[in-house]
Protein backbone atom coordinates (compact mmCIF):
# COMPACT_ATOMS: atom_id res chain seq x y z
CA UNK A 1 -55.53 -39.27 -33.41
CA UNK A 2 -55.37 -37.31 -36.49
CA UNK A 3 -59.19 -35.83 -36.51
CA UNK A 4 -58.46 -35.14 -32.66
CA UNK A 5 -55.67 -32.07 -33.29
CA UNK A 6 -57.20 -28.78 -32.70
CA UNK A 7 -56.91 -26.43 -35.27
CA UNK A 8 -54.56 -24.08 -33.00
CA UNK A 9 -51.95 -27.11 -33.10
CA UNK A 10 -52.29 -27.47 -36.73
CA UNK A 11 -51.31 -23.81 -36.99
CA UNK A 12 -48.62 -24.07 -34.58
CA UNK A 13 -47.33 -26.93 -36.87
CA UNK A 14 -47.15 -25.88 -40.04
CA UNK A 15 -45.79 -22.46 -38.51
CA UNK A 16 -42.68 -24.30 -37.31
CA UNK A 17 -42.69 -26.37 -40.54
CA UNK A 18 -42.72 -23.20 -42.50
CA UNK A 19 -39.95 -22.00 -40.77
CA UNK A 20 -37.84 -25.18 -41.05
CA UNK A 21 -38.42 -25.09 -44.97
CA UNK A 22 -37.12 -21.21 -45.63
CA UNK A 23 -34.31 -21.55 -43.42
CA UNK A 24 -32.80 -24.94 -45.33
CA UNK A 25 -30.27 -22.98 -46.51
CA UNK A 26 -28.82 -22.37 -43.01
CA UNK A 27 -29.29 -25.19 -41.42
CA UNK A 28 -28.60 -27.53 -44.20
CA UNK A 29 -25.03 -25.87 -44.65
CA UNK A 30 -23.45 -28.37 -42.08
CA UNK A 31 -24.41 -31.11 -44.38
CA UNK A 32 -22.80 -29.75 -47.85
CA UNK A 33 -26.62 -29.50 -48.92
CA UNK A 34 -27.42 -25.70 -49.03
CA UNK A 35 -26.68 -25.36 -52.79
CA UNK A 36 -29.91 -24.26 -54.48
CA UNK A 37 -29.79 -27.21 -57.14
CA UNK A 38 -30.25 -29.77 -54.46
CA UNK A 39 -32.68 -27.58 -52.20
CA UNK A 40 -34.83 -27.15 -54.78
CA UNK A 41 -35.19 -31.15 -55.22
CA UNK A 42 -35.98 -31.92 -51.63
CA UNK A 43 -38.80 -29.32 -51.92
CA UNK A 44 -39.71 -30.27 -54.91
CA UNK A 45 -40.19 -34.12 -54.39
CA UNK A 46 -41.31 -32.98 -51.04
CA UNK A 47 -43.81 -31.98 -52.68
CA UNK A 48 -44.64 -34.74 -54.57
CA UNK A 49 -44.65 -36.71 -51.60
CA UNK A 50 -47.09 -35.23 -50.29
CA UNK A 51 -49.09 -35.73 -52.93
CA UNK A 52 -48.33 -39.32 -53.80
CA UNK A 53 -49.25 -39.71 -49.53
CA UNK A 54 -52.48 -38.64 -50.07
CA UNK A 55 -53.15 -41.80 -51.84
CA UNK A 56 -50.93 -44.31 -50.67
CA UNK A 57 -51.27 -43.10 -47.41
CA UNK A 58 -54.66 -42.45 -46.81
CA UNK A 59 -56.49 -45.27 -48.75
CA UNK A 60 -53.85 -48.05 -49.03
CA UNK A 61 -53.75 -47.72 -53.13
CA UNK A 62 -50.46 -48.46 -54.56
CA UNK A 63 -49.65 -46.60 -57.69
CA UNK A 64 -46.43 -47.21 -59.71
CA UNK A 65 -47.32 -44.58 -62.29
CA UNK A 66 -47.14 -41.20 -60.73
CA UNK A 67 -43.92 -40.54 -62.59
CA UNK A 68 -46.33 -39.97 -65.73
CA UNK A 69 -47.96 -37.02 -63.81
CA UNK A 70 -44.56 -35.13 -63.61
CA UNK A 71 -43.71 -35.86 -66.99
CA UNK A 72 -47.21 -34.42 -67.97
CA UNK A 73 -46.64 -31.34 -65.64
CA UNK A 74 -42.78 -30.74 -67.13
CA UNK A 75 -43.85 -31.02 -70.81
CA UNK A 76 -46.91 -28.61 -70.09
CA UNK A 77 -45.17 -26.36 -68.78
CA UNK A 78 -41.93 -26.25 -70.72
CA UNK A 79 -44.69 -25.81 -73.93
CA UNK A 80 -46.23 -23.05 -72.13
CA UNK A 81 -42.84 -21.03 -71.57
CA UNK A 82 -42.01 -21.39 -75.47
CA UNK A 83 -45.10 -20.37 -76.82
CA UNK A 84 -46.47 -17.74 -73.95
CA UNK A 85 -44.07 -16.52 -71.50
CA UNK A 86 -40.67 -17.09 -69.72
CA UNK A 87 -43.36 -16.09 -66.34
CA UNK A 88 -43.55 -19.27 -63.96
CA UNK A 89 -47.31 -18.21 -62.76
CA UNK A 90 -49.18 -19.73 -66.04
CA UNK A 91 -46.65 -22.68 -66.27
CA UNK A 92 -47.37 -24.27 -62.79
CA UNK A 93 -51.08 -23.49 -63.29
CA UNK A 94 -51.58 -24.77 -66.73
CA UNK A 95 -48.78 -28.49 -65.82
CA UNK A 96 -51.05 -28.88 -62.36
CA UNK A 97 -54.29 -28.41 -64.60
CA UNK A 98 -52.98 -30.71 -67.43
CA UNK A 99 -51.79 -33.40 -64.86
CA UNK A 100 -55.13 -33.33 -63.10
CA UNK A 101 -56.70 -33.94 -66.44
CA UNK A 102 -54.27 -36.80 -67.46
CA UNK A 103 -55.06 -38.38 -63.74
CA UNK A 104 -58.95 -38.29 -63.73
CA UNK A 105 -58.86 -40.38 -67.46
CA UNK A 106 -56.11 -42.42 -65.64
CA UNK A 107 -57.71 -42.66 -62.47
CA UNK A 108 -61.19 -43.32 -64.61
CA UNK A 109 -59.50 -46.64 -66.04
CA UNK A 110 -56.97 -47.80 -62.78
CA UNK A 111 -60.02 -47.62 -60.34
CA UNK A 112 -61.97 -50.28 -61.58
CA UNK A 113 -59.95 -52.55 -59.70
CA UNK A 114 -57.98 -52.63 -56.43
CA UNK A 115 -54.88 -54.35 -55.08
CA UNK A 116 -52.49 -55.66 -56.84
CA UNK A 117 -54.14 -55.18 -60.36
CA UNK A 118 -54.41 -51.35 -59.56
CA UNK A 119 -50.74 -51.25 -59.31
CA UNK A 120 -50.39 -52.76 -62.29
CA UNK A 121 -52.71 -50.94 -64.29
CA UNK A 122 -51.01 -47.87 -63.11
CA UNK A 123 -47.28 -49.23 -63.90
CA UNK A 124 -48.57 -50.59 -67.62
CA UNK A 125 -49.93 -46.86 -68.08
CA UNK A 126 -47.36 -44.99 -67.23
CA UNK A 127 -44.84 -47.30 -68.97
CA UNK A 128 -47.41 -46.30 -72.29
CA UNK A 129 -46.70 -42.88 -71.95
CA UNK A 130 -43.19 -43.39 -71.40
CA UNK A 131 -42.64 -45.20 -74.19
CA UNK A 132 -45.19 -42.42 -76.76
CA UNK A 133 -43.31 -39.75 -75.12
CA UNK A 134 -39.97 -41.45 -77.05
CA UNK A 135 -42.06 -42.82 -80.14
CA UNK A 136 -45.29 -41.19 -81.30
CA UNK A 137 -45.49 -38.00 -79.61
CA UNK A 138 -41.77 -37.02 -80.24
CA UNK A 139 -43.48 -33.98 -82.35
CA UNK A 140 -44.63 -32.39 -78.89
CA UNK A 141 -42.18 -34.37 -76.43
CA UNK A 142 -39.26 -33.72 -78.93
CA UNK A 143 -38.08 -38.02 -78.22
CA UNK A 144 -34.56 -38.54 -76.50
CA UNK A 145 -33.29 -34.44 -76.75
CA UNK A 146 -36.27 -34.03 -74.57
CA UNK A 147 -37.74 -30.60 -74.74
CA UNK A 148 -36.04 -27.01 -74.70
CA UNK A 149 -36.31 -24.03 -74.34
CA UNK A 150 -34.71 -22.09 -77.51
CA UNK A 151 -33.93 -18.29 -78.63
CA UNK A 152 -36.12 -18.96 -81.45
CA UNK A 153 -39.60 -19.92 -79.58
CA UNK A 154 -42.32 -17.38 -80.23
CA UNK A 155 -43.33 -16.32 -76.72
CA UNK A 156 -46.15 -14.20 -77.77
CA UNK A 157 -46.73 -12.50 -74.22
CA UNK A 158 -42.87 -11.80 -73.99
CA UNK A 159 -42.81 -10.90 -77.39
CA UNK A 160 -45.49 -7.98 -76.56
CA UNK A 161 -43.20 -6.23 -73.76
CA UNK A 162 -39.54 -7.16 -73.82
CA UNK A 163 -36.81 -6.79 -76.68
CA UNK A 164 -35.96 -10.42 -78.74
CA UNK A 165 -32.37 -11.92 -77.82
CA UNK A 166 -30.41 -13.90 -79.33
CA UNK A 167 -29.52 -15.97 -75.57
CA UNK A 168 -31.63 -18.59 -73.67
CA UNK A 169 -33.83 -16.67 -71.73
CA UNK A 170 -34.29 -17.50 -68.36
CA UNK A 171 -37.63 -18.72 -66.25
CA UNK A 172 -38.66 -15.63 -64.01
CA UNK A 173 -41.36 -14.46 -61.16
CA UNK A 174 -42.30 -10.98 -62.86
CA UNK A 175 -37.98 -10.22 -63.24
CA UNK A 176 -36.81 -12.50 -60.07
CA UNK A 177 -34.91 -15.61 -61.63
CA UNK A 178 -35.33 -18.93 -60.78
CA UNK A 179 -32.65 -20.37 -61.50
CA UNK A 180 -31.12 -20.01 -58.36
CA UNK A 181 -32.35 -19.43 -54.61
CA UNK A 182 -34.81 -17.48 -56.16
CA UNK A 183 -36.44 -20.84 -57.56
CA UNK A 184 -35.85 -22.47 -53.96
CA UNK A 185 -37.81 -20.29 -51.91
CA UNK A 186 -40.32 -19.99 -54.99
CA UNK A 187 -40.60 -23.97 -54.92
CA UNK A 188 -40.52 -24.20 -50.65
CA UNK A 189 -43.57 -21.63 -50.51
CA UNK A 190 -45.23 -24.34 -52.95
CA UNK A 191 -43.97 -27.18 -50.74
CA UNK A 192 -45.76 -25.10 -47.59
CA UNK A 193 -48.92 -23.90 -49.46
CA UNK A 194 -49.42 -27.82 -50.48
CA UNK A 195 -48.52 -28.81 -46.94
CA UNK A 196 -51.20 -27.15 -45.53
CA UNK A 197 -53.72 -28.27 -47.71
CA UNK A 198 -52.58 -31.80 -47.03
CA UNK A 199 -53.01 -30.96 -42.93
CA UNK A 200 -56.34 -30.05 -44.13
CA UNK A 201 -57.46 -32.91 -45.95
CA UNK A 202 -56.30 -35.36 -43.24
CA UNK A 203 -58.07 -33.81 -40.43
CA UNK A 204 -61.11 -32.95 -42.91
CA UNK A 205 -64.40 -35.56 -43.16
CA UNK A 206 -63.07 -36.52 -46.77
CA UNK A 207 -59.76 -37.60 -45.01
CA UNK A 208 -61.54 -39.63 -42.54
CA UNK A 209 -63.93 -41.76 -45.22
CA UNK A 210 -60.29 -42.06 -47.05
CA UNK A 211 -59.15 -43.44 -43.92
CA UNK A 212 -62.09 -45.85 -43.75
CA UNK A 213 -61.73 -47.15 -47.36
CA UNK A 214 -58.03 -47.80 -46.29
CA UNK A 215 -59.13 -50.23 -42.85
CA UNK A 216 -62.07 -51.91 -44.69
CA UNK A 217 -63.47 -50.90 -48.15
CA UNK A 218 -65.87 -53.67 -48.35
CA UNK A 219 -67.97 -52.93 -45.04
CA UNK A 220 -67.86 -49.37 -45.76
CA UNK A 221 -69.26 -50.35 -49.26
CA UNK A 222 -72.02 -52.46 -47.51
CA UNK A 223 -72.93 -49.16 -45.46
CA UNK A 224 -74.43 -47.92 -49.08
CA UNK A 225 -71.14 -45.68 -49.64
CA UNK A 226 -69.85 -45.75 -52.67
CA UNK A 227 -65.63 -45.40 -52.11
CA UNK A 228 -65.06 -44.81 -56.28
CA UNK A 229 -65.68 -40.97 -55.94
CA UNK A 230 -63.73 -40.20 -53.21
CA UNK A 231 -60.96 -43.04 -54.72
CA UNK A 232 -61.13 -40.76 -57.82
CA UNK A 233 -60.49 -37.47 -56.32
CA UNK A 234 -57.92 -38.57 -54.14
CA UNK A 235 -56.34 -39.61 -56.77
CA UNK A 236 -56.52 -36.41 -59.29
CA UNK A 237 -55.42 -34.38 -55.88
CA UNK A 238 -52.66 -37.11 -55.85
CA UNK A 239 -51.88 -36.41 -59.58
CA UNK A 240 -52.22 -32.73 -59.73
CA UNK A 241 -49.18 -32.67 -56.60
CA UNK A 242 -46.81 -34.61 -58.67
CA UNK A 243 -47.62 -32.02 -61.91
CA UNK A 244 -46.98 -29.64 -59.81
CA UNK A 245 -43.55 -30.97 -58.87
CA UNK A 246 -43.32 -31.75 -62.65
CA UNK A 247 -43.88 -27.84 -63.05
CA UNK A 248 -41.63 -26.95 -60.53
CA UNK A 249 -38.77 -29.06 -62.30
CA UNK A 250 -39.32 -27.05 -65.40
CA UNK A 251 -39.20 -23.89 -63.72
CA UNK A 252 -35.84 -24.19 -62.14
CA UNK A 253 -34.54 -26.33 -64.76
CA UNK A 254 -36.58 -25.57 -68.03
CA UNK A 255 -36.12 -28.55 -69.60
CA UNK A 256 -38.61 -31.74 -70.08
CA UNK A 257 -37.27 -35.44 -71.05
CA UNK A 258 -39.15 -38.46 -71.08
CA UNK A 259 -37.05 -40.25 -68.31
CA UNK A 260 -39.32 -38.19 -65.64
CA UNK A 261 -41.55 -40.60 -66.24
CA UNK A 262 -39.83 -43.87 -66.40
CA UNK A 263 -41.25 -46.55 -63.68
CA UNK A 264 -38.23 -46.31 -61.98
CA UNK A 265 -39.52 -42.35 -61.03
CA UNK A 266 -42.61 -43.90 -59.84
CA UNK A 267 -40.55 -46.41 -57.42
CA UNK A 268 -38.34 -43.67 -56.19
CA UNK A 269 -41.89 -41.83 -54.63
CA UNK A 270 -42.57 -45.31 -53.16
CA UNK A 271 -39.46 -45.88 -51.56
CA UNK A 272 -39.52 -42.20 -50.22
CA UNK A 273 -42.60 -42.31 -48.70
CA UNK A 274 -42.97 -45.67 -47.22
CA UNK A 275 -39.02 -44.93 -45.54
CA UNK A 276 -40.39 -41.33 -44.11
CA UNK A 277 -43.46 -42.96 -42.96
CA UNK A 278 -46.57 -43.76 -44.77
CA UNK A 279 -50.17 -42.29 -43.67
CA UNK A 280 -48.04 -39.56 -41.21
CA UNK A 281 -48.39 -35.75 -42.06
CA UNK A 282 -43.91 -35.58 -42.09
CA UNK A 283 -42.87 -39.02 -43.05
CA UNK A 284 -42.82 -38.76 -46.95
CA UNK A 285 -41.39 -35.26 -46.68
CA UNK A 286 -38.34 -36.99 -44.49
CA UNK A 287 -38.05 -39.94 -47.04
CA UNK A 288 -37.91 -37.70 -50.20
CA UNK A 289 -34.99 -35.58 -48.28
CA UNK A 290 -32.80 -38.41 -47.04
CA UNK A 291 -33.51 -40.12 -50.27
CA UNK A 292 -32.30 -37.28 -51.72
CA UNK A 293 -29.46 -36.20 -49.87
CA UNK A 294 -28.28 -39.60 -50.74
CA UNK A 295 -28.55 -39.00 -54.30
CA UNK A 296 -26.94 -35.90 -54.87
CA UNK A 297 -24.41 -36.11 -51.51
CA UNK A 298 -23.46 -39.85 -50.23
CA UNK A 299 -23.19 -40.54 -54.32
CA UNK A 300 -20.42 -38.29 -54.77
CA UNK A 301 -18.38 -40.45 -53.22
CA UNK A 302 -15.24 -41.31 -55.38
CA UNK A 303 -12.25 -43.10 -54.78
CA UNK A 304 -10.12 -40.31 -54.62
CA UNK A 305 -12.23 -38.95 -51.37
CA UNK A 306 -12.69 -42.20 -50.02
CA UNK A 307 -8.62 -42.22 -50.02
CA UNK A 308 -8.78 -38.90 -48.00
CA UNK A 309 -11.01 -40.62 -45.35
CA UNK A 310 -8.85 -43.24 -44.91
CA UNK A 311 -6.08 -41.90 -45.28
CA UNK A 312 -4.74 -42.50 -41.52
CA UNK A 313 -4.70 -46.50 -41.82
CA UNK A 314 -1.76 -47.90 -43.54
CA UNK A 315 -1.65 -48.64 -46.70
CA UNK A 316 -2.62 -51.77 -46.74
CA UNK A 317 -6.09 -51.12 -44.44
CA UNK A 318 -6.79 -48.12 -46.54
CA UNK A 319 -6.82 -50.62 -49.87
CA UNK A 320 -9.57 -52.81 -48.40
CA UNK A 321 -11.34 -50.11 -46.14
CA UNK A 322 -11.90 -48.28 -50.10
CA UNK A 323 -12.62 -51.29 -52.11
CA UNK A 324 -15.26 -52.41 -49.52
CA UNK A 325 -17.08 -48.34 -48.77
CA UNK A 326 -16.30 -48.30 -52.64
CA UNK A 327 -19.43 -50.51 -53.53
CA UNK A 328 -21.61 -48.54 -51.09
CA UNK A 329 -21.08 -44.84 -52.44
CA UNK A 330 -20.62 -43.34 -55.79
CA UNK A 331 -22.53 -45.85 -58.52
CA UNK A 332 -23.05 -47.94 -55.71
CA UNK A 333 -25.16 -45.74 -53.31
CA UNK A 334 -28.10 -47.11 -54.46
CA UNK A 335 -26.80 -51.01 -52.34
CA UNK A 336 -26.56 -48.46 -49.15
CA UNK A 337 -30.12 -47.08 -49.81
CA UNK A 338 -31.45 -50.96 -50.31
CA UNK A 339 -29.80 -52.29 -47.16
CA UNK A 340 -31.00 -48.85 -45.17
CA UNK A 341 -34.71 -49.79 -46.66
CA UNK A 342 -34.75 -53.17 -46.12
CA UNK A 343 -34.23 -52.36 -41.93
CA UNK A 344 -36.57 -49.78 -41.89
CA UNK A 345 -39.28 -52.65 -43.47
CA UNK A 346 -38.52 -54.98 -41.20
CA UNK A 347 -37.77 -53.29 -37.79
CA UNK A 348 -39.54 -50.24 -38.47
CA UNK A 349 -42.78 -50.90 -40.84
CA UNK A 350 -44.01 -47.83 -40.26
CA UNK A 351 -41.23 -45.95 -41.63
CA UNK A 352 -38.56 -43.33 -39.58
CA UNK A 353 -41.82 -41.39 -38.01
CA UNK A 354 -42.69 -44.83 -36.38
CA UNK A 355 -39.03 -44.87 -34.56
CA UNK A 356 -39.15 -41.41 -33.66
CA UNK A 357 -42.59 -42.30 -31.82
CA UNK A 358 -40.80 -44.64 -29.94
CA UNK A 359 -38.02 -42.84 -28.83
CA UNK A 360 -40.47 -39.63 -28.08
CA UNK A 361 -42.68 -42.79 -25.87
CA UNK A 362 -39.53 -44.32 -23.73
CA UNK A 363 -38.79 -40.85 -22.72
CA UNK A 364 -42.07 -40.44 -21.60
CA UNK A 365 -42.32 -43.48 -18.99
CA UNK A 366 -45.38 -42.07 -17.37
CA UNK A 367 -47.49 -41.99 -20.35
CA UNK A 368 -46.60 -44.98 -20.57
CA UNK A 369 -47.61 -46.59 -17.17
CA UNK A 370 -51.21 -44.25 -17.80
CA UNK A 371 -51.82 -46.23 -20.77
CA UNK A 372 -51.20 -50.00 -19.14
CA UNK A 373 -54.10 -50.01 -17.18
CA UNK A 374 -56.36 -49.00 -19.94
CA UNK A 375 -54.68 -51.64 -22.15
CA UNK A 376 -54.77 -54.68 -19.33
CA UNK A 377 -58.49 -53.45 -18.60
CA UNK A 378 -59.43 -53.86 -22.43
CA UNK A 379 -57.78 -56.85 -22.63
CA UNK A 380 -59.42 -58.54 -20.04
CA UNK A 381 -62.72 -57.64 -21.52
């Protein structure tokens, strides 16, 4: 169905997708999530769904160490605007470069197996470079403060044209900040650009032997293919998305800390794109916004607001109707996110994109009856 799509539709597509990204801010507002802070995180682990679908999605291989990708991508870039240039242009190039680097030598080691003991290569990896980025390599990772940007940093290119300060400069697109919605629209043009090259990998001959590795790797291996190569490049694309997003995270907030790439960052990209949908073009894009949204939104729940909500039941309803919402919101948002996870497993394994589908085929009930006799025929066969 995928390789079928004209290229017209695919335009069409990522036209309306394009549009749906830059106006966020309006459509969003509704919600209480058109603030740029929170925009710029569902387009920037947008993007590294995306990325992290390309794998997962496409050839069935479970990684649990992406998170070291974006750690790579944050540190190189952070290092790039204190010794270079406050400019965002050579940061994302040289933290997508770096992580691509980082994931063929990872990819190089994790590939030699499959399954179960690929995850786990991936997840004792990542954990390694977790726990150097806090130990050994606190010289260039700076440990716990994490890495900053400081008055003092040389910035040779900036150092050429502008005036020293005594202030923390600011990350900039030659004079626009990005600190703002300036780094929102910079980041959604990212999220579109990598969209698009996504559309084109899935409906491209690479995406299709990806495919194949992902319904049988063995016969395809028997056919005289050898799956490692594409595996491998799969995987650096895979990696160079999420340094990328690790780029992106420095740019609008230039700082770098070794929790980016704590296995629990690595789960969060698993959760987001097996709940949008794995293996569909949308789905991870839709998990890593609701996911999101949760984070930053549904968690701000206190019990001072939840008191507001109920504050029409009497006094003794409102006690229990807040102690009970109380350990689904605020710290507790992440038992609401479980429990909305857990249904989408079981009732909709192939994530929200899956239920749409079905919605989108009951309201077509003459599709439907076109396809029975095709199905009864093939069954009797």
């Amino acid at each position: 169905m995928m390789i079928t799509r004209s290229p017209r539709h695919d335009m069409m597509m990522i036209g309306v997708f394009a549009l749906v990204v830059l106006t966020m801010p309006i459509w969003l507002a509704p919600f209480g999530a058109a603030y740029p802070d929170l925009l710029q995180k569902f387009v920037i682990f947008g993007i590294m769904a995306v990325g992290y679908n390309i794998l997962f999605g496409l050839t069935g291989y479970l990684s649990f160490g992406h998170a070291a990708f974006l750690g790579v991508g944050s540190y190189s870039a952070v290092w790039m605007f204190k010794l270079f240039t406050m400019n965002v242009i050579p940061a994302v190039i040289i933290g997508t470069l770096m992580a691509g680097v980082f994931a063929v030598v990872i990819g190089y080691v994790c590939l030699r197996r499959s399954g179960i003991y690929f995850s786990i290569l991936t997840l004792a990896l990542a954990q390694m470079c977790y726990n150097l980025a806090y130990s050994v390599l606190t010289p260039i990772t700076n440990g716990e403060t994490g890495l900053q940007i400081r008055p003092t940093d040389p910035r040779i290119i900036d150092a050429m044209f502008l005036e020293p300060t005594e202030r923390v400069p600011t990350t900039t697109l030659f004079g626009i900040d990005m600190t703002g919605y300036g780094g929102f629209y910079f980041c959604a043009v990212a999220l579109i650009i990598t969209f698009f090259i996504s559309v084109r990998i899935f409906r491209s001959p690479f995406g299709l032997k990806l495919r194949a590795i992902k319904s049988n790797q063995n016969r395809l291996n028997y056919t005289g293919i050898n799956t490692r190569p594409y595996l491998l490049i799969a995987f650096v694309i895979s990696g160079m998305y999420a340094g990328l997003a690790g780029s992106l995270l420095a740019v609008t907030d230039p700082l770098a800390g070794a929790e980016r790439m704590q296995w629990t960052a690595s789960g969060e990209i698993v959760l987001m794109t097996i709940l949008g949908g794995a293996g569909t073009l949308f789905g991870p894009i839709l998990g890593a916004w609701i996911i999101k949204y949760f984070e930053n939104i549904f968690s701000a729940f206190n019990d001072g607001r939840l008191h507001e909500i109920f504050s029409f039941l009497p006094d003794t309803l409102e006690s229990i109707a807040v102690g009970i919402s109380a350990q689904f919101v605020g710290e507790g948002w992440h038992l609401t996110l479980g429990l909305m996870f857990m249904l989408i497993v079981i009732f909709l394994p192939g994530g929200l994109i899956e239920g749409f589908n079905r919605i989108v085929a009951r309201l077509r009930p003459g599709q439907a009856r076109r396809r029975a006799p095709a199905v009864e025929e093939k069954e009797a066969s």
